[in-house]
Protein backbone atom coordinates (compact mmCIF):
# COMPACT_ATOMS: atom_id res chain seq x y z
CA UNK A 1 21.64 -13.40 -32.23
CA UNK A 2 19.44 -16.18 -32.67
CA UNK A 3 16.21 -16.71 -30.60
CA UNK A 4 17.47 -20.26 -28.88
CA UNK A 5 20.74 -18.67 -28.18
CA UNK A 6 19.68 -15.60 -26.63
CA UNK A 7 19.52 -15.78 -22.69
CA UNK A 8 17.31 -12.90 -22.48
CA UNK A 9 14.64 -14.77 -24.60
CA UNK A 10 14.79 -17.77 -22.87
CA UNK A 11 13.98 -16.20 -19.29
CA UNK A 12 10.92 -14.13 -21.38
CA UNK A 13 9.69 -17.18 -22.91
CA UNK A 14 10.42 -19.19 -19.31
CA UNK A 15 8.72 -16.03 -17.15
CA UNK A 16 5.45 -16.57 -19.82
CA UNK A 17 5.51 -20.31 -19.59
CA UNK A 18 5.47 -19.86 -15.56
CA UNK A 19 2.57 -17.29 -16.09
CA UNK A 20 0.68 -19.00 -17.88
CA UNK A 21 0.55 -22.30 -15.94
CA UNK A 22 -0.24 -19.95 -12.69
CA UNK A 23 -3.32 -17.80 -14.00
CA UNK A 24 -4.56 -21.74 -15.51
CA UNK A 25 -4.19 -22.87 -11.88
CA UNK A 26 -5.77 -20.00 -9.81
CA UNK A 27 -8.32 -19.90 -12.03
CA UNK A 28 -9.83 -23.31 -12.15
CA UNK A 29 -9.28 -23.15 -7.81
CA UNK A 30 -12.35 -21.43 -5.61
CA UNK A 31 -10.77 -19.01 -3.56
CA UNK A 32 -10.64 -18.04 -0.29
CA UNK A 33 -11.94 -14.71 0.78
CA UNK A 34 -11.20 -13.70 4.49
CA UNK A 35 -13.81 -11.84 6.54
CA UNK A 36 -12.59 -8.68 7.20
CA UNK A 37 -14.46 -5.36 9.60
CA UNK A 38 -15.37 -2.48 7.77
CA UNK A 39 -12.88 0.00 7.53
CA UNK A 40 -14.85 2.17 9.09
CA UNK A 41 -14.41 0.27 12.42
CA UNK A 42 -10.88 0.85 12.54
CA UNK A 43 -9.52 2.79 15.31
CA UNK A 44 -10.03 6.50 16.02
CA UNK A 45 -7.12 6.84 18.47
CA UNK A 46 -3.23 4.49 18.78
CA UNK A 47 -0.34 5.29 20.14
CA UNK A 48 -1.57 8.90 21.44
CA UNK A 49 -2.70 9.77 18.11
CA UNK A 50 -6.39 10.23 17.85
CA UNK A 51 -8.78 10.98 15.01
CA UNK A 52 -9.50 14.77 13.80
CA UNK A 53 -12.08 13.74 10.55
CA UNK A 54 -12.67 11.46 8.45
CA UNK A 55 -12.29 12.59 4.42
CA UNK A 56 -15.01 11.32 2.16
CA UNK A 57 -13.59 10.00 -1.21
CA UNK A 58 -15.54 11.39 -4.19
CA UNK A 59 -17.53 8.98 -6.06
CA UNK A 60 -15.57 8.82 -9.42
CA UNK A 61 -12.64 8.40 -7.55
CA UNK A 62 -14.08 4.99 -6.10
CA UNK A 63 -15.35 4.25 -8.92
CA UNK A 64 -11.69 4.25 -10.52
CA UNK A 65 -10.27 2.31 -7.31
CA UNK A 66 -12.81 -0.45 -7.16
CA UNK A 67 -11.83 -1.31 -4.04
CA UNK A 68 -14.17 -3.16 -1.51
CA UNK A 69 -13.25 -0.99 1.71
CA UNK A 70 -11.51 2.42 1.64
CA UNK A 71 -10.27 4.70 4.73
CA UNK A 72 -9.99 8.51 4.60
CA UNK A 73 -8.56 9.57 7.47
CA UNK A 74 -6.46 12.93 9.71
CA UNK A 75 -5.17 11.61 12.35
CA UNK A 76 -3.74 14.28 14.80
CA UNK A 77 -0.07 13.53 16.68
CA UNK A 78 0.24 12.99 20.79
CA UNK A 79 1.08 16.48 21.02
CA UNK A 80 -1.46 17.74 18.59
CA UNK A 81 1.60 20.00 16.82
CA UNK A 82 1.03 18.11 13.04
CA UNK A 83 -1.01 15.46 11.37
CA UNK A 84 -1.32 12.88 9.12
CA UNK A 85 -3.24 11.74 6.58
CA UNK A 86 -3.97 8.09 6.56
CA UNK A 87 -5.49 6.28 3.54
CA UNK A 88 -6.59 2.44 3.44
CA UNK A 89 -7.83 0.78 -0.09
CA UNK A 90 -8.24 -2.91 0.69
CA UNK A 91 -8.96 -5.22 -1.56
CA UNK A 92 -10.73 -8.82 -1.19
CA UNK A 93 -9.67 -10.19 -4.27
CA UNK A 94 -7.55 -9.64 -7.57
CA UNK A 95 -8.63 -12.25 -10.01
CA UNK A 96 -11.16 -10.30 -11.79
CA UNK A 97 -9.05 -6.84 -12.39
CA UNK A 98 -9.42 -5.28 -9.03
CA UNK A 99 -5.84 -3.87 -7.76
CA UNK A 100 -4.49 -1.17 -6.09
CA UNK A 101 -3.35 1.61 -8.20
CA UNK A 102 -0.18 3.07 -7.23
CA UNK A 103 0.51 6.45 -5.79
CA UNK A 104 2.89 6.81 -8.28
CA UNK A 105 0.68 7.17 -11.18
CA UNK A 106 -1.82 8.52 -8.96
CA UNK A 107 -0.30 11.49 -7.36
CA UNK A 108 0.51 12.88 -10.72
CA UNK A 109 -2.76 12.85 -11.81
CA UNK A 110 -4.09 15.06 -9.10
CA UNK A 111 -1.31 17.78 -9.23
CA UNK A 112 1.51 16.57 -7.04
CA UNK A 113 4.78 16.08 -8.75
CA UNK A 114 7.28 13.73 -7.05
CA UNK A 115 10.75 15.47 -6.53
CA UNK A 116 12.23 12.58 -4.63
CA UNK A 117 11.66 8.82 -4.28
CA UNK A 118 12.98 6.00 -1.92
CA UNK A 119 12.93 3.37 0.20
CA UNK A 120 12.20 3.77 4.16
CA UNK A 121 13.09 1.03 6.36
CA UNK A 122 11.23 1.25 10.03
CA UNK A 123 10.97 -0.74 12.63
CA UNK A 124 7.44 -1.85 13.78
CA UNK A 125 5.94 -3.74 16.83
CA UNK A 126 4.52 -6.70 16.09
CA UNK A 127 6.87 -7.60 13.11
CA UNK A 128 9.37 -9.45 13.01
CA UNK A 129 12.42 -7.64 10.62
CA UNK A 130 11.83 -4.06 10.02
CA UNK A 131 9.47 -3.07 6.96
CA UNK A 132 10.24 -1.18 4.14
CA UNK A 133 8.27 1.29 2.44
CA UNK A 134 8.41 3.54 -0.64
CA UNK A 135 9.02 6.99 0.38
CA UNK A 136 8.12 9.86 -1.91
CA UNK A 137 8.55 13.59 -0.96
CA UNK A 138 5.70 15.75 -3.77
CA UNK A 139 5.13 18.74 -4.11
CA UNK A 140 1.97 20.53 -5.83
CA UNK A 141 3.12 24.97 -5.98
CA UNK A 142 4.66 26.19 -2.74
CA UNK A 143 3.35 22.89 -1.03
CA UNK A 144 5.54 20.01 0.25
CA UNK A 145 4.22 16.55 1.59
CA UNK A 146 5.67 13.43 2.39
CA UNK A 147 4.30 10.33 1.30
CA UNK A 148 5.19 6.27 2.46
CA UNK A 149 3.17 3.56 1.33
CA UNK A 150 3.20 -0.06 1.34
CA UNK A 151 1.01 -3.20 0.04
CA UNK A 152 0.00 -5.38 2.84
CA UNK A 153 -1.19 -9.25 2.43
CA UNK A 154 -1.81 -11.66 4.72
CA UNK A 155 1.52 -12.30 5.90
CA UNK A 156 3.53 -9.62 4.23
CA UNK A 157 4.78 -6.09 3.94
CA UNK A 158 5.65 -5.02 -0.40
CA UNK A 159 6.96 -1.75 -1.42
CA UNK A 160 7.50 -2.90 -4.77
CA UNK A 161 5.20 -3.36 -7.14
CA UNK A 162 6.45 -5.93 -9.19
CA UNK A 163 7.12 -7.92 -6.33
CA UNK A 164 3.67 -7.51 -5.21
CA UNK A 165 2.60 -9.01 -8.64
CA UNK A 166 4.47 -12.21 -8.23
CA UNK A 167 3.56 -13.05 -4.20
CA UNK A 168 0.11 -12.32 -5.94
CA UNK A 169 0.60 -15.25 -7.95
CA UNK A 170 2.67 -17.14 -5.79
CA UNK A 171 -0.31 -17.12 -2.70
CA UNK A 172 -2.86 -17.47 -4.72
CA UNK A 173 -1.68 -21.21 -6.11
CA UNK A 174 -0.45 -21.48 -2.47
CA UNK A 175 -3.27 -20.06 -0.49
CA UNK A 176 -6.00 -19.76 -2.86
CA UNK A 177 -6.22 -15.63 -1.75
CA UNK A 178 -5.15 -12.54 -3.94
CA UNK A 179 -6.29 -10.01 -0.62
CA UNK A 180 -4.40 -6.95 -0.45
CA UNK A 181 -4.24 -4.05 1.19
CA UNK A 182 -2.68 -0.43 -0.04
CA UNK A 183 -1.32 1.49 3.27
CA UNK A 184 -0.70 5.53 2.18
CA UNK A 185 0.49 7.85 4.91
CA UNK A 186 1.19 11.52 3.91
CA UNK A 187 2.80 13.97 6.19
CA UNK A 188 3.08 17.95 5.14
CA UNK A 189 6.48 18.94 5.35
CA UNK A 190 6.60 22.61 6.79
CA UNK A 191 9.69 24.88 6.33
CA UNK A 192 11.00 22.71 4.00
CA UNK A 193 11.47 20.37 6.84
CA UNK A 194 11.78 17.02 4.61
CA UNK A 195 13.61 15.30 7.42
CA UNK A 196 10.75 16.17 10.31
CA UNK A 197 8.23 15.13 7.83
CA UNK A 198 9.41 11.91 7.34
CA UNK A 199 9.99 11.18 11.05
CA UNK A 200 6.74 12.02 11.52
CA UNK A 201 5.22 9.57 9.39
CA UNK A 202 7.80 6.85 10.53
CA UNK A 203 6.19 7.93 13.98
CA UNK A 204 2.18 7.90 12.86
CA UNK A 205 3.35 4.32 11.32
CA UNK A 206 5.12 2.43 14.12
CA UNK A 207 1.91 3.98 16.16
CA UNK A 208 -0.60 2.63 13.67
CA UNK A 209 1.02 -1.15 13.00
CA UNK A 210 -0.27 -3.12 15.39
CA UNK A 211 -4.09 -1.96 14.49
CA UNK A 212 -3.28 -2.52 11.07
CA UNK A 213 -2.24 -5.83 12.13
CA UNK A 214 -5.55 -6.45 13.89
CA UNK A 215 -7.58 -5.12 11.58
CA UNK A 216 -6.55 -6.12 8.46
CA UNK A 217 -6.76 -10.59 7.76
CA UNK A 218 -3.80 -12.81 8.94
């Protein structure tokens, strides 16, 4: 089929056109950098859940994130029975390669194998439609976890990562910012307990939002 008659080309050659014309705009614009609290400030205790240690990130690993602000964190549940790890990579800006990487190439990489993926749709204060989140259950030997994670901007929630790429675009001709944050919460699932797991995190989330909101820039 020839190139002029092939619909597939044209949206390529239409997508590139688009692209182009975008990075020429955001990159001849100052942008906008919100203030933001260290990390480190965020809250040791919501929603009856209250801090059990922070987790120091090795240096290679930052060095591989290039993030501007990274949190670590166990959090222990109101009736201290589980936990949850909670990890925050924010970023200030994204126009000079600085982005978060995404747990799905990055579990991998440090042993954990997914052996389920999905979307999880919860309902959070604060918000106003329920988010949605990718949902991976890993596993790494005899071990189990549950992991959701989400990109959060200014005034969004992304699981997808494409989609993340284009409101990247999209706010920074609009808004002049490329600011994101990457939101991980993992859960270990015990006795094979997938669906415990999950509620957990769904739990440790809903009790987490409105700090997140806080915290993070409007």
């Amino acid at each position: 089929m020839s190139f002029p008659g092939n619909r597939y080309a044209r949206v390529l050659t239409a997508v590139l056109l688009i692209e182009a014309t975008a990075f020429y705009a955001i990159a001849s614009r100052s942008e906008r950098a919100p203030l933001i609290s260290p990390l480190s400030l965020f809250p040791s205790a919501f929603g009856g859940w209250t801090l059990e240690r922070d987790v120091p990130i090795e240096q290679e690993v930052q060095d591989v994130l290039k993030a501007d602000d990274t949190l670590n964190r166990v959090y222990v549940n109101p009736s201290r029975t589980d936990f949850a790890f909670l990890f925050i990579a924010y970023f200030k800006t994204q126009r000079y390669g600085q982005a978060p990487h995404s747990p799905k190439n990055c579990l991998p990489g440090s042993g954990w194998e997914p052996v389920e993926t999905g979307r999880e749709t919860i309902t959070v204060p604060g918000w106003n439609a329920p988010i949605v989140t990718n949902r991976f259950v890993v596993q790494h030997g005899d071990e189990k976890s549950v992991v959701l994670y989400w990109y959060q901007t200014h005034n969004r929630i992304i699981a997808s990562e494409y989609w993340a790429k284009f409101w990247l675009v999209a706010d920074s001709v609009r808004y002049r910012r490329s600011d994101t944050a990457l939101v991980k919460i993992v859960v270990p699932v015990h006795d094979n307990n997938v669906g415990a797991a999950t509620a957990m995190g769904v739990q440790c989330i809903q009790a987490l939002f409105p700090s997140l909101l806080k915290h993070l820039p409007s």
